[in-house]
Every structure is written in C-alpha cells, then in structure tokens.
N, C-alpha and C. Protein backbone atom coordinates (compact mmCIF):
# COMPACT_ATOMS: atom_id res chain seq x y z
N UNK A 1 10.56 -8.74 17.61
CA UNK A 1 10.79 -7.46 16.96
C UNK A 1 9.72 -6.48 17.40
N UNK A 2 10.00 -5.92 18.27
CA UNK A 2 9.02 -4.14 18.53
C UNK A 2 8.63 -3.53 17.99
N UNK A 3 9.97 -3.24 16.88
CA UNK A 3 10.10 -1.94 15.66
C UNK A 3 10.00 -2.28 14.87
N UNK A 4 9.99 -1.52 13.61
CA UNK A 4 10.84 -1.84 12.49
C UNK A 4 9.40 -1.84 11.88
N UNK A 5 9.58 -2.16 10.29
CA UNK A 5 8.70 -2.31 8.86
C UNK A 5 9.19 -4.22 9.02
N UNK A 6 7.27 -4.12 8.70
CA UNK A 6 6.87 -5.67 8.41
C UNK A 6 6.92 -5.22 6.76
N UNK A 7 7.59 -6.37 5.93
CA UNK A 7 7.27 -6.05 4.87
C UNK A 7 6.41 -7.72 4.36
N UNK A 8 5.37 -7.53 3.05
CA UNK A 8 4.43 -8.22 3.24
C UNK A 8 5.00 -8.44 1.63
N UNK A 9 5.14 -9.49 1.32
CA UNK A 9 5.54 -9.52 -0.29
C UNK A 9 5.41 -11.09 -0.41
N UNK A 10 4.62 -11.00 -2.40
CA UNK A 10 4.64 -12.53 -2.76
C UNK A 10 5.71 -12.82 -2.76
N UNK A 11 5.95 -14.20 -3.41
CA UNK A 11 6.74 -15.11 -3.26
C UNK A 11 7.52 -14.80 -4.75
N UNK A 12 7.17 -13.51 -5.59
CA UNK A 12 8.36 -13.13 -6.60
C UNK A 12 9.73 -13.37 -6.64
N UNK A 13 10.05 -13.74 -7.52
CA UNK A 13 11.83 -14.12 -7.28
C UNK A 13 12.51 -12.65 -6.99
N UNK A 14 11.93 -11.47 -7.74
CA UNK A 14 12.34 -9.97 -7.67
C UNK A 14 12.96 -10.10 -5.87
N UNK A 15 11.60 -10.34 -5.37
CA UNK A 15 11.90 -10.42 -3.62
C UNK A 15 12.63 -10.87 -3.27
N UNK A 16 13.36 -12.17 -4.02
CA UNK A 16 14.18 -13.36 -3.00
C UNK A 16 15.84 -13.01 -3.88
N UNK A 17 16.50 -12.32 -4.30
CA UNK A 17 17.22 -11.59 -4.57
C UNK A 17 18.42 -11.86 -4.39
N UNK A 18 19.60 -12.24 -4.47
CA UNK A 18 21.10 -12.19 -3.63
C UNK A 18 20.79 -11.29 -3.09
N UNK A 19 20.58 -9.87 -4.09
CA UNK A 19 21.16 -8.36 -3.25
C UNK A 19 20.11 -7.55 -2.42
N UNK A 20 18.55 -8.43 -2.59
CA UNK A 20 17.78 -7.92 -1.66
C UNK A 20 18.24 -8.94 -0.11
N UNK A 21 17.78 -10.00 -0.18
CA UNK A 21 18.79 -10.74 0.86
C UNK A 21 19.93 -9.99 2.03
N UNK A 22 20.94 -9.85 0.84
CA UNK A 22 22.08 -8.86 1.67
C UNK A 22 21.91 -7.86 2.50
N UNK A 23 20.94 -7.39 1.90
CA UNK A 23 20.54 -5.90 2.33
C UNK A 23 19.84 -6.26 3.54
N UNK A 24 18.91 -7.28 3.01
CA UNK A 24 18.27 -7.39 4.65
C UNK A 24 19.01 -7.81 5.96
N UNK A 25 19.76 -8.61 5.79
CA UNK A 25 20.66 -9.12 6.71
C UNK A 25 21.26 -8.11 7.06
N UNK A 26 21.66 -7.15 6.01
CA UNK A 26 22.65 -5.87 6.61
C UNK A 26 22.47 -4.99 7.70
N UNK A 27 20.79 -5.20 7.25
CA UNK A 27 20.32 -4.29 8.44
C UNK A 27 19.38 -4.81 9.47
N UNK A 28 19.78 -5.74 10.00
CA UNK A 28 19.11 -6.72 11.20
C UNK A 28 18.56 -5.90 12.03
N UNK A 29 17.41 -6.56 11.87
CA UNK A 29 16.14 -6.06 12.82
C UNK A 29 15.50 -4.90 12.29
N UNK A 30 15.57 -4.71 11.75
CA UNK A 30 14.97 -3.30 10.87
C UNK A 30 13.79 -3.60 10.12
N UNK A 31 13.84 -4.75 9.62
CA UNK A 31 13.00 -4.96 8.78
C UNK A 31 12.55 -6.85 9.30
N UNK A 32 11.12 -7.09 8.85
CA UNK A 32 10.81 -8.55 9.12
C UNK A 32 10.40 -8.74 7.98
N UNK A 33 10.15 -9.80 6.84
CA UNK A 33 9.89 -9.66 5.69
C UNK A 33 8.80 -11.04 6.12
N UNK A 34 7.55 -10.93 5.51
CA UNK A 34 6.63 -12.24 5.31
C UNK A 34 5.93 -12.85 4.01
N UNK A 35 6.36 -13.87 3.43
CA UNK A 35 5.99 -13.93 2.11
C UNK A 35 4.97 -15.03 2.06
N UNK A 36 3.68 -14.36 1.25
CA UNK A 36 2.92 -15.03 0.80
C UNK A 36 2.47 -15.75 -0.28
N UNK A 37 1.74 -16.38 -0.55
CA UNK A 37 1.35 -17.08 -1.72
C UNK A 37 1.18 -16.35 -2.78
N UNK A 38 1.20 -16.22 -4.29
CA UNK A 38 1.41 -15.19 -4.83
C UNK A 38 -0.24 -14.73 -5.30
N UNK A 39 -1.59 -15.67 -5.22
CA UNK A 39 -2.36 -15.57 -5.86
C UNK A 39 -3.16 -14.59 -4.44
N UNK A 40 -2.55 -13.66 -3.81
CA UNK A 40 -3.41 -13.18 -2.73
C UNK A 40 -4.37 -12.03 -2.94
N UNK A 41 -5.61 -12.64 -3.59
CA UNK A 41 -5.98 -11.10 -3.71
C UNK A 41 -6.23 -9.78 -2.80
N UNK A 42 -5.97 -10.17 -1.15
CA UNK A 42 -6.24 -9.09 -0.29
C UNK A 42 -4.85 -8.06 -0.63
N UNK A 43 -4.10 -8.59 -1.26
CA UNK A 43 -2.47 -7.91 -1.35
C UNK A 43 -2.98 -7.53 -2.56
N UNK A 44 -3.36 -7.79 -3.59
CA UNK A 44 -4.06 -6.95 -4.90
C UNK A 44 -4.25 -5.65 -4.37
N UNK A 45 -5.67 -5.62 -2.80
CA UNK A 45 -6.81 -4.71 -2.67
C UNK A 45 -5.72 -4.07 -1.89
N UNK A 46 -4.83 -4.21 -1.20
CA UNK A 46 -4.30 -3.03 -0.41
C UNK A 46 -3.13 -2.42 -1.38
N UNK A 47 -2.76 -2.97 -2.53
CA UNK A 47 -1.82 -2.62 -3.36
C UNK A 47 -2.80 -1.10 -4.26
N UNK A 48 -3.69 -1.68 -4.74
CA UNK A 48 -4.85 -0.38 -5.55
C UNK A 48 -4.81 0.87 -4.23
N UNK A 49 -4.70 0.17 -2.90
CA UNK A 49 -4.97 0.90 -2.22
C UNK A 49 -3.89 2.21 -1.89
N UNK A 50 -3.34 1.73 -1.93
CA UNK A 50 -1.86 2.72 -2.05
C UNK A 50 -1.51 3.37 -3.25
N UNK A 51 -1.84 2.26 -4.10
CA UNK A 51 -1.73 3.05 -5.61
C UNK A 51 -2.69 4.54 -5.49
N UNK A 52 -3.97 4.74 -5.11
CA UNK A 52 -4.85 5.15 -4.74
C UNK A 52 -4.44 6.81 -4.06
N UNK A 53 -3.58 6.49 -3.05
CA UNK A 53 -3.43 7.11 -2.19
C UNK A 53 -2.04 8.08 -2.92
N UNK A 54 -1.24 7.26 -3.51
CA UNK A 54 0.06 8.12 -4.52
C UNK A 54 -0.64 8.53 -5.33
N UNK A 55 -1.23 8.34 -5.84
CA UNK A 55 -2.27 9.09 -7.67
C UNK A 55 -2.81 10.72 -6.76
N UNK A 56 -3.62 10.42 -5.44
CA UNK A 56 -4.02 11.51 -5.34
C UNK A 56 -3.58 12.25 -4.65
N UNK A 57 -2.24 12.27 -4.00
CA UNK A 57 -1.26 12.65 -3.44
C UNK A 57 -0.25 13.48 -4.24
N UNK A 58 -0.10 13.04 -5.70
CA UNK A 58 0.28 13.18 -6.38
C UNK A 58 -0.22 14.63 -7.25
N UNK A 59 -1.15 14.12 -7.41
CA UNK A 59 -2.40 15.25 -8.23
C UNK A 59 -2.64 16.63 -7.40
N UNK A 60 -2.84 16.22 -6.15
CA UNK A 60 -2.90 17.28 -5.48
C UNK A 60 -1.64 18.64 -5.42
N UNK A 61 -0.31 17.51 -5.18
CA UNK A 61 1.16 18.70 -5.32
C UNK A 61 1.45 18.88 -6.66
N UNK A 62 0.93 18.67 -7.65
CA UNK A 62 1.48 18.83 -8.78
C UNK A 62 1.09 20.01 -9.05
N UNK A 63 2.36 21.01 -9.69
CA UNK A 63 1.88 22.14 -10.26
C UNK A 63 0.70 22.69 -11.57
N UNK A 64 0.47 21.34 -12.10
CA UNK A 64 -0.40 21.86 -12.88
C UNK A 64 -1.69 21.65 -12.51
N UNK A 65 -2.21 21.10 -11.60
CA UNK A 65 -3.54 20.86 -10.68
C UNK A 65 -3.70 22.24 -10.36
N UNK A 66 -2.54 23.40 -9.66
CA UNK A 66 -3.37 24.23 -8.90
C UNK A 66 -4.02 25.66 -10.07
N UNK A 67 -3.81 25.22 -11.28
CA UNK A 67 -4.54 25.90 -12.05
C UNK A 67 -5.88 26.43 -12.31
C-alpha cells in the first residue's frame, strides 16, 4: 500500500464491528487498519495529542474567542 490512511486502533470491539468491517472492505486499499494491544500508553500520548491540537483549533475559530 503507497497511499491511503494507516489507521492505528486498540483492540476495542467498537473497532472490530460488522459495519466497520464492511466499510473497510468496501473501500479496498484506502485504508490499512493496525491493531494494538489495548494497554498502549504511546496511543494515550498521541491521542491528548490531537485532543490538544482540536481544543486549540477550536478556540481559536470560535466566535466568542475573538472578543
């Protein structure tokens, strides 16, 4: 695979899905999915990390910030 979104996800049942499944298959090659152990804390630190990045992304376009 060249392209496409690696997606990086525990081993949640949310993830393993009938209808997430489907979807992936639907769209072959688009996506590679890799699932890890669920206790990963480096997936914690890049999760805050993004959280991080929407909060102040967020704050910034919001109309009541430019007050």
């Amino acid at each position: 695979m060249e392209e496409g979104l690696r997606i990086i996800a525990d081993k949640h049942p949310a993830h393993k899905t009938k209808e997430v499944q489907a979807y992936s298959e639907s769209v072959s090659g688009r996506f590679a999915q890799h699932f890890i152990s669920a206790p990963s804390s480096w997936l914690d630190m890049v999760e805050r990390w993004f959280a991080g990045m929407t909060n102040k992304r967020i704050r910034r376009e919001s109309p009541e910030s430019s007050s």
